[in-house]
N, C-alpha and C. Protein backbone atom coordinates (compact mmCIF):
# COMPACT_ATOMS: atom_id res chain seq x y z
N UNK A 1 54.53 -124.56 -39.93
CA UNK A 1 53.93 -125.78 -40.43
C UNK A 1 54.39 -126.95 -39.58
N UNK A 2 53.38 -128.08 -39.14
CA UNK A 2 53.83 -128.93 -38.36
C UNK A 2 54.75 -129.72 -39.50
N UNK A 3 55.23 -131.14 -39.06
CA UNK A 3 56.11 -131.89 -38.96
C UNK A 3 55.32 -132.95 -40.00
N UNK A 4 53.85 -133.15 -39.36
CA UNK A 4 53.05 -134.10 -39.64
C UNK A 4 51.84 -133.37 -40.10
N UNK A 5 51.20 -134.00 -41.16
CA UNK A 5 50.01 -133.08 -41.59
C UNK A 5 48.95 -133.25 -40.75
N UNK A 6 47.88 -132.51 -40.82
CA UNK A 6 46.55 -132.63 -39.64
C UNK A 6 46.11 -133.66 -40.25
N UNK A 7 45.31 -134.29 -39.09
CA UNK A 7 44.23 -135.03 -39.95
C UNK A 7 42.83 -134.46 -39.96
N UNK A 8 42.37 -135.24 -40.86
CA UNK A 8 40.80 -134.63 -40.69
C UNK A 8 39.96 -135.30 -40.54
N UNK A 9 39.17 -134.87 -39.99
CA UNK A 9 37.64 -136.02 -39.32
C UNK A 9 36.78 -135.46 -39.09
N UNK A 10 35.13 -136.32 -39.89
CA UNK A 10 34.34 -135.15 -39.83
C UNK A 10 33.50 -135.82 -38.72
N UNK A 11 32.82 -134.62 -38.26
CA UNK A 11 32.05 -135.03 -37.79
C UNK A 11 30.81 -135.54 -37.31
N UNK A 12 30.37 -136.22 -36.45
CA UNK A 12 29.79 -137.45 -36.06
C UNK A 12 28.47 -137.69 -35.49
N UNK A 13 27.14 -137.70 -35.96
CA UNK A 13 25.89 -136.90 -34.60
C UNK A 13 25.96 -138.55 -34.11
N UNK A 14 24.53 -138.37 -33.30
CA UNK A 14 24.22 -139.56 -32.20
C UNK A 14 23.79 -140.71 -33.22
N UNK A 15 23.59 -140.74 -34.35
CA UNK A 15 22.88 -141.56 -34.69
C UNK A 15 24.24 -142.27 -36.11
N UNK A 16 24.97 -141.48 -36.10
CA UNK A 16 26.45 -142.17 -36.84
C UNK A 16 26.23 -141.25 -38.26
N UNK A 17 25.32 -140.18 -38.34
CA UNK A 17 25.49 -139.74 -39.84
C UNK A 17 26.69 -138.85 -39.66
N UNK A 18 27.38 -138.37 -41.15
CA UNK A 18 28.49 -137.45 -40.61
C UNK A 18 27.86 -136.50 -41.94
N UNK A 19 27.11 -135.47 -41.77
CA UNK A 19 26.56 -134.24 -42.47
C UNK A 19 27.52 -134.08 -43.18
N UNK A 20 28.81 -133.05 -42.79
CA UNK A 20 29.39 -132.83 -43.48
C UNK A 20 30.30 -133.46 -44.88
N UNK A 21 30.37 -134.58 -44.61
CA UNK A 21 30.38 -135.72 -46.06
C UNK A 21 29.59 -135.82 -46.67
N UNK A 22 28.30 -136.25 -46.15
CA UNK A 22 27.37 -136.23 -46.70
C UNK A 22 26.97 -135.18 -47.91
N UNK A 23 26.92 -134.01 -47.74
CA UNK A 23 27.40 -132.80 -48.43
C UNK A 23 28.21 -132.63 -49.52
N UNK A 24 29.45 -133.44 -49.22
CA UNK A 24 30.22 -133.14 -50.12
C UNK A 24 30.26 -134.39 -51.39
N UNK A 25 29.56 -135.70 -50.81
CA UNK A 25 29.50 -136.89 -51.51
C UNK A 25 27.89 -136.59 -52.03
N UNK A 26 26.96 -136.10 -51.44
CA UNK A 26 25.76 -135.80 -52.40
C UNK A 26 25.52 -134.28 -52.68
N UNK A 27 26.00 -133.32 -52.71
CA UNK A 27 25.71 -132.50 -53.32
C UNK A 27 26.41 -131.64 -54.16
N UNK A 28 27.78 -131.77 -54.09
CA UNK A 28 29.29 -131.45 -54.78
C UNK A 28 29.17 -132.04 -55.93
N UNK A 29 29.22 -131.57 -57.13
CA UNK A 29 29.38 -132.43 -58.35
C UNK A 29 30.95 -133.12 -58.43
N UNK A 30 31.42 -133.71 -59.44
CA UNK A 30 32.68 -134.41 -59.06
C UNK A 30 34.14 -134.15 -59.07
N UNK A 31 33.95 -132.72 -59.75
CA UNK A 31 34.86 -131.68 -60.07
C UNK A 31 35.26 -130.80 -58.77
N UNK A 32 33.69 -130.60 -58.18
CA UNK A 32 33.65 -129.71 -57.10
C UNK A 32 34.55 -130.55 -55.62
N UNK A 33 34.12 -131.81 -55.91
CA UNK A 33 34.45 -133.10 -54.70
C UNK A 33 36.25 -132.79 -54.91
N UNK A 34 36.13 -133.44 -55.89
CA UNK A 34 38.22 -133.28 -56.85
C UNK A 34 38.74 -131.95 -56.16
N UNK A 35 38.30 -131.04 -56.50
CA UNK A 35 38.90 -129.74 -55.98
C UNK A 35 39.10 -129.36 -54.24
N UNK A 36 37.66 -129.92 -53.84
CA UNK A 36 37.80 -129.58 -52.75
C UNK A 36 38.86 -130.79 -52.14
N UNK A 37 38.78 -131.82 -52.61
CA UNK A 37 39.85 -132.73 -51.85
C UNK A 37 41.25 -132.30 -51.58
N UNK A 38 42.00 -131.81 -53.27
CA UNK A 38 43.00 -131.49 -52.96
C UNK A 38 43.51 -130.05 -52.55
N UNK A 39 42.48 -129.53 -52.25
CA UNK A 39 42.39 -128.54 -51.36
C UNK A 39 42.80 -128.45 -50.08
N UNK A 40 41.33 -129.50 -49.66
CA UNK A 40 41.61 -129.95 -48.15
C UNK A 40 43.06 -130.57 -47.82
N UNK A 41 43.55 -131.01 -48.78
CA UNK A 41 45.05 -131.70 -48.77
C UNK A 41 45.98 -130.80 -48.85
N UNK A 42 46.03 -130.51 -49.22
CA UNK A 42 46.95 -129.16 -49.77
C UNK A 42 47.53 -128.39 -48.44
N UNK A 43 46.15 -127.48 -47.98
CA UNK A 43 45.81 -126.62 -47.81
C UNK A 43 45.81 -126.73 -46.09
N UNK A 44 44.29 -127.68 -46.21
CA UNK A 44 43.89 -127.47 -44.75
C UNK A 44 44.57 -128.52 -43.99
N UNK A 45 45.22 -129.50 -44.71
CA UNK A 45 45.92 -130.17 -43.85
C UNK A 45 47.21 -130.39 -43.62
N UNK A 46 48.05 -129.29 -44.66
CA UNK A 46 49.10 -128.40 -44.15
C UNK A 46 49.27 -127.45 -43.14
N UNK A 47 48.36 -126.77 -42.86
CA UNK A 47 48.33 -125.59 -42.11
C UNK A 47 47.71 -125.70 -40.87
N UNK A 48 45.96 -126.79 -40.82
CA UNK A 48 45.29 -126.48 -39.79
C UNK A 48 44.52 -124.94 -40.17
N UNK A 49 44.25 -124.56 -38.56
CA UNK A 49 43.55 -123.71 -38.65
C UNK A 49 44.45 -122.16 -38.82
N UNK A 50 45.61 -122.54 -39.16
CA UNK A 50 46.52 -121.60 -39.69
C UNK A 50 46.73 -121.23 -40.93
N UNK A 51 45.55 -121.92 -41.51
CA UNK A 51 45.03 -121.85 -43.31
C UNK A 51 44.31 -119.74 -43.00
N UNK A 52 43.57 -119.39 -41.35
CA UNK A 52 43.09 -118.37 -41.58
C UNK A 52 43.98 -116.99 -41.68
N UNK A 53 45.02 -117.53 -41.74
CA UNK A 53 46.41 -116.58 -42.12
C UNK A 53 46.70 -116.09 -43.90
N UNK A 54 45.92 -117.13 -44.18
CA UNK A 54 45.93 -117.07 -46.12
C UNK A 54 44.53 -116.77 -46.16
N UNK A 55 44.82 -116.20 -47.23
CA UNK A 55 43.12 -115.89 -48.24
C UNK A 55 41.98 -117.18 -48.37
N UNK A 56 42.63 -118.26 -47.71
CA UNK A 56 41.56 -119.62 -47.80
C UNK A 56 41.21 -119.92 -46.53
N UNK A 57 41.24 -118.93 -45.14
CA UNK A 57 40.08 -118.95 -44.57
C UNK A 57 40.44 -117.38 -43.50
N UNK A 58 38.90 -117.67 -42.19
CA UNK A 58 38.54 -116.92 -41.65
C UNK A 58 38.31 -117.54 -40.43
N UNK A 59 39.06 -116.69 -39.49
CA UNK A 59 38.24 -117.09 -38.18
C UNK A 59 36.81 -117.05 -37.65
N UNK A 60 36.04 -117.29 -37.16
CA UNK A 60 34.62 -117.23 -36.84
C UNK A 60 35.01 -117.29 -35.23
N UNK A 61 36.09 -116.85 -34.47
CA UNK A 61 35.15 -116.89 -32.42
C UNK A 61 34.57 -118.27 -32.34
N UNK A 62 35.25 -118.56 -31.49
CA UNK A 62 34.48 -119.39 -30.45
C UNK A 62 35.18 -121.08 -30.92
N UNK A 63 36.29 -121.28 -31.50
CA UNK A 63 36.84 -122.36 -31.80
C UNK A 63 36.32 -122.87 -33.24
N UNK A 64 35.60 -121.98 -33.82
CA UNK A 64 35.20 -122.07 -35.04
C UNK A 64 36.09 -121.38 -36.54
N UNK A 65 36.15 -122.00 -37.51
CA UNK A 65 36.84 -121.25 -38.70
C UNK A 65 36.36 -121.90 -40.06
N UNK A 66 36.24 -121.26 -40.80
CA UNK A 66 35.78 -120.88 -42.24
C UNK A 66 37.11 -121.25 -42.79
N UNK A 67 36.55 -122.33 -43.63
CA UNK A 67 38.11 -122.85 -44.88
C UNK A 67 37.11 -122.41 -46.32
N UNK A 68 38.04 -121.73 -47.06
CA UNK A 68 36.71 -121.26 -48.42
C UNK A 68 37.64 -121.77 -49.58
N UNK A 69 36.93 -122.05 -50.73
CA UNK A 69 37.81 -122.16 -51.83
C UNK A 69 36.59 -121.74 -52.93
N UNK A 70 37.17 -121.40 -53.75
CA UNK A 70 36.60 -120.31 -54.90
C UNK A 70 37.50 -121.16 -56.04
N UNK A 71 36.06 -121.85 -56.41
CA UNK A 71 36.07 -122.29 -58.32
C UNK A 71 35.68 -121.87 -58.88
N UNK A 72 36.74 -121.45 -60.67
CA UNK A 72 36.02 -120.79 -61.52
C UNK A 72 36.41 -121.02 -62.82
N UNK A 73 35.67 -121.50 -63.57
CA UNK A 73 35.95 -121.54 -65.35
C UNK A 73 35.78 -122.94 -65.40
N UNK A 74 34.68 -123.18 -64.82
CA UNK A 74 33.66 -124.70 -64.74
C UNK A 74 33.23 -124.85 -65.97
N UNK A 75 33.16 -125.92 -66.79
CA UNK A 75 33.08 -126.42 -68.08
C UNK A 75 31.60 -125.95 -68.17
N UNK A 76 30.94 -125.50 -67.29
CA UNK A 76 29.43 -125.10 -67.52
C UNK A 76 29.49 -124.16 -66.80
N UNK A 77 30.38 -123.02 -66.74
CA UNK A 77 30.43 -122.03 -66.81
C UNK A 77 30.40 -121.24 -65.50
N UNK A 78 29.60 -122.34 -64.64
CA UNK A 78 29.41 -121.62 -62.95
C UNK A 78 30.78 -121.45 -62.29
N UNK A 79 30.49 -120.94 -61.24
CA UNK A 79 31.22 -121.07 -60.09
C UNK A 79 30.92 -121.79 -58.80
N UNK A 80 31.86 -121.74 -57.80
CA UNK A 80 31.98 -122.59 -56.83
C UNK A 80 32.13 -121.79 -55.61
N UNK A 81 31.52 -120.80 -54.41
CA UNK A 81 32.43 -120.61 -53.50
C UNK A 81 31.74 -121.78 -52.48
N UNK A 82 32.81 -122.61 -52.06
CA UNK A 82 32.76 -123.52 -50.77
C UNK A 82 33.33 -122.87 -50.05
N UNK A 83 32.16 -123.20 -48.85
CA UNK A 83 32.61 -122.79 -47.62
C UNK A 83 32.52 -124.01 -46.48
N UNK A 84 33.55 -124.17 -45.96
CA UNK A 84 33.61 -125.42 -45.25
C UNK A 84 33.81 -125.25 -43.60
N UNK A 85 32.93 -125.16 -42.79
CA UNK A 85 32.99 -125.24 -41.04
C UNK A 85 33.72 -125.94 -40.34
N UNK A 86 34.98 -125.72 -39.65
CA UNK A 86 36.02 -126.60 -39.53
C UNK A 86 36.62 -125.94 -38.40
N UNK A 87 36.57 -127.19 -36.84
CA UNK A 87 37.00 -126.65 -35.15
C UNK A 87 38.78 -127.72 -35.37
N UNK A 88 39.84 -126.85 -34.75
CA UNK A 88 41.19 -127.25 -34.75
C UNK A 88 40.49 -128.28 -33.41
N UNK A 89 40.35 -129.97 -33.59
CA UNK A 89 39.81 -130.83 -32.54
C UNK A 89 41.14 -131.22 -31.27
N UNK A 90 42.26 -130.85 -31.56
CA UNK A 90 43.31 -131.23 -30.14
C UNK A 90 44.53 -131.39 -31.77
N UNK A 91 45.43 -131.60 -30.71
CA UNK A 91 46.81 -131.58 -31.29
C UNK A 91 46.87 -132.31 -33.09
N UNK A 92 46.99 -131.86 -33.85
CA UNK A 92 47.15 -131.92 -35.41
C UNK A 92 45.74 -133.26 -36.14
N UNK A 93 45.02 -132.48 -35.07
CA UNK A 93 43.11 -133.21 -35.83
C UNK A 93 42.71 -131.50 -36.67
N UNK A 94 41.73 -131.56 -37.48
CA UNK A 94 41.10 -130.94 -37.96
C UNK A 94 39.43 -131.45 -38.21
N UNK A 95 38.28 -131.13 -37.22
CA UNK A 95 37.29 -131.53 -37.28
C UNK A 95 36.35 -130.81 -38.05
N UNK A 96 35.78 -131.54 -39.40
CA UNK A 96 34.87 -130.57 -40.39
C UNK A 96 33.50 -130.47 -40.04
N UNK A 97 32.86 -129.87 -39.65
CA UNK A 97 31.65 -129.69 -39.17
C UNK A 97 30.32 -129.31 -40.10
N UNK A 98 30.61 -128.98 -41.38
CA UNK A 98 29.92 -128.62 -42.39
C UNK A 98 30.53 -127.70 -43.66
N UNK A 99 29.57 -127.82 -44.43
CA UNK A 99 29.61 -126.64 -45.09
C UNK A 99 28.59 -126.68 -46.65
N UNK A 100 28.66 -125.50 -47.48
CA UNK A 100 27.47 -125.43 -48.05
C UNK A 100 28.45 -124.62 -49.45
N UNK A 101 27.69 -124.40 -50.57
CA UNK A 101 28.25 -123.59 -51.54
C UNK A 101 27.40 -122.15 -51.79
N UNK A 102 28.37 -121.14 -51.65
CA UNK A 102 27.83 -119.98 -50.95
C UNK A 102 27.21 -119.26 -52.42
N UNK A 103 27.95 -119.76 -53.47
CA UNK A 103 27.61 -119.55 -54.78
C UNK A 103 26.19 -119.82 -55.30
N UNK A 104 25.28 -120.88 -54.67
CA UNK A 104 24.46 -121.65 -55.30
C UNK A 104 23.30 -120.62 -54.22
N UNK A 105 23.94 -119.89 -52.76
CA UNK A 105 22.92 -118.71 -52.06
C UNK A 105 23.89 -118.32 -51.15
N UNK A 106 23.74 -117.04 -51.77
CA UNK A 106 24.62 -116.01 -51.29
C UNK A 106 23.97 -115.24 -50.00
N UNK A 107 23.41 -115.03 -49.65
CA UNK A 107 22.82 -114.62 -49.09
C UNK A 107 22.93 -114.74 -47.24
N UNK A 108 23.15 -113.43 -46.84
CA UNK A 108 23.60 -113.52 -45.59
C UNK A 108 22.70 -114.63 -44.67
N UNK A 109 21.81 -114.57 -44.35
CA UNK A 109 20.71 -115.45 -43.70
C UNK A 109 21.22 -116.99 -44.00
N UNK A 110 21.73 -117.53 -45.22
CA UNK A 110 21.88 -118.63 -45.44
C UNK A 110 23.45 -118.95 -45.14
N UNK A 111 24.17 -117.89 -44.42
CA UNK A 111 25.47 -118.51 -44.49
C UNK A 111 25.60 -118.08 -43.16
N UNK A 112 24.76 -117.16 -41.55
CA UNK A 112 24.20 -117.26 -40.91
C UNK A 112 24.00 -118.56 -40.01
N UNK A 113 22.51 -119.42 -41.01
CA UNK A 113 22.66 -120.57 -40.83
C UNK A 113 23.39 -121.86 -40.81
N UNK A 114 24.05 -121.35 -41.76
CA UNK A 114 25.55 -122.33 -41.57
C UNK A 114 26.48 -122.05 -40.31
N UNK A 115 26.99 -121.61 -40.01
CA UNK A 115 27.54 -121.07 -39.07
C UNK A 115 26.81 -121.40 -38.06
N UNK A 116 25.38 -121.13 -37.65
CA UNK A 116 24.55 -122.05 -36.50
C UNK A 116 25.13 -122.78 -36.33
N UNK A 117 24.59 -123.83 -37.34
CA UNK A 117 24.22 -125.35 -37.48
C UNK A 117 25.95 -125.80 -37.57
N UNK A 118 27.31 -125.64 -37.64
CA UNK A 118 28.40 -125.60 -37.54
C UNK A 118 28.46 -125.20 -35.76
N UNK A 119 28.25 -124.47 -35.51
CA UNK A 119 28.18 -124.19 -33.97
C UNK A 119 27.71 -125.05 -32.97
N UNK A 120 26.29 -125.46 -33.58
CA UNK A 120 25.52 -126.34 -32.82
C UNK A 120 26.41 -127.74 -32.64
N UNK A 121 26.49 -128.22 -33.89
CA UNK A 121 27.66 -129.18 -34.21
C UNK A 121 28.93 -129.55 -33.20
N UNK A 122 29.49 -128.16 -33.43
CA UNK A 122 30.67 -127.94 -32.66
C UNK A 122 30.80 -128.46 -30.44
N UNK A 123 29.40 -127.49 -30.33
CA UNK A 123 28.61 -127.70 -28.93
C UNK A 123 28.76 -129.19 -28.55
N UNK A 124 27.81 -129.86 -29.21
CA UNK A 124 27.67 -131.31 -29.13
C UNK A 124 28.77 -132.13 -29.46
N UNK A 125 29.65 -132.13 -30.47
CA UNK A 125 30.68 -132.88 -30.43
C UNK A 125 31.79 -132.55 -28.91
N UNK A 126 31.70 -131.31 -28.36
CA UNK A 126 32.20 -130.94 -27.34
C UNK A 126 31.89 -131.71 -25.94
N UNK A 127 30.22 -132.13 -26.35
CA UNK A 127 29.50 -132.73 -24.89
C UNK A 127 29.97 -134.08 -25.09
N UNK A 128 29.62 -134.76 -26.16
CA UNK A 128 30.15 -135.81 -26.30
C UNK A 128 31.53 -136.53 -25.85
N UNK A 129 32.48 -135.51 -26.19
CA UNK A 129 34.33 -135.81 -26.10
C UNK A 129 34.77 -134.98 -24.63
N UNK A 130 33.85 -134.76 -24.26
CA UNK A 130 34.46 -134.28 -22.59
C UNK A 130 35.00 -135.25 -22.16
C-alpha cells in the first residue's frame, strides 16, 4: 500500500463531458452513489490497481481493470453489481473511464461493450496526454 492514497480522476472527452460521472450522478440511485463512493475510497484508492489482487477487481490487458462491487439487501430488494473501467494514469492517479450496472444487463454483449467504449476511452485519453 502506498504512503499516499491514489487519486482519482475521471475521465475527460474533447468537448469537457466526463461519462463516467455522469453515470454515476444520473443513473446510480443514492444509495448506489453512497456505496460506490466509499468504496472507491476505501478500496480503490487504497490499493490502485492492486484492488485486482482482492475479489473487488480484475485485470482486463492492455492497461485496463475492472473495480466491481456487489450490493445486496436494497430496501427494494434489488441488487447492484457495479462495474467500474478504471487505467492506473502514472504514479498514484487512478483514471475512471466508465462503468455500468451489470445487474440491471447481464449479459455478455453488454459488458463487451463496456469494455469497448472503456478502451476507446482509454486510447484517446492516451492521444491526448502524450
Amino acid at each position: 500500500m502506498p504512503d499516499q492514497p491514489f487519486a482519482v480522476e475521471f475521465y475527460e472527452d474533447e468537448s469537457g463531458d466526463k461519462p463516467a460521472l455522469r453515470w454515476i450522478r444520473d443513473e446510480l440511485t443514492v444509495r448506489q452513489r453512497r456505496a460506490l463512493g466509499y468504496a472507491m475510497q476505501r478500496l480503490l484508492q487504497r490499493y490502485g490497481a492492486g484492488v485486482c489482487g482482492t475479489e473487488f477487481g480484475r485485470q482486463l490487458g492492455g492497461g485496463l481493470f475492472e473495480f466491481r462491487l456487489r450490493l445486496t439487501a436494497q430496501r427494494d430488494g434489488g441488487t447492484a453489481l457495479l462495474r467500474v473501467y478504471c487505467h492506473s494514469s502514472g504514479p498514484g492517479v487512478i483514471l475512471v473511464l466508465g462503468g455500468y450496472d451489470k445487474a440491471t444487463s447481464p449479459g455478455r454483449r453488454r459488458q463487451a461493450a463496456e469494455i469497448a467504449t472503456a478502451r476507446r476511452r482509454l486510447g484517446d485519453h492516451r492521444r491526448r496526454h502524450a
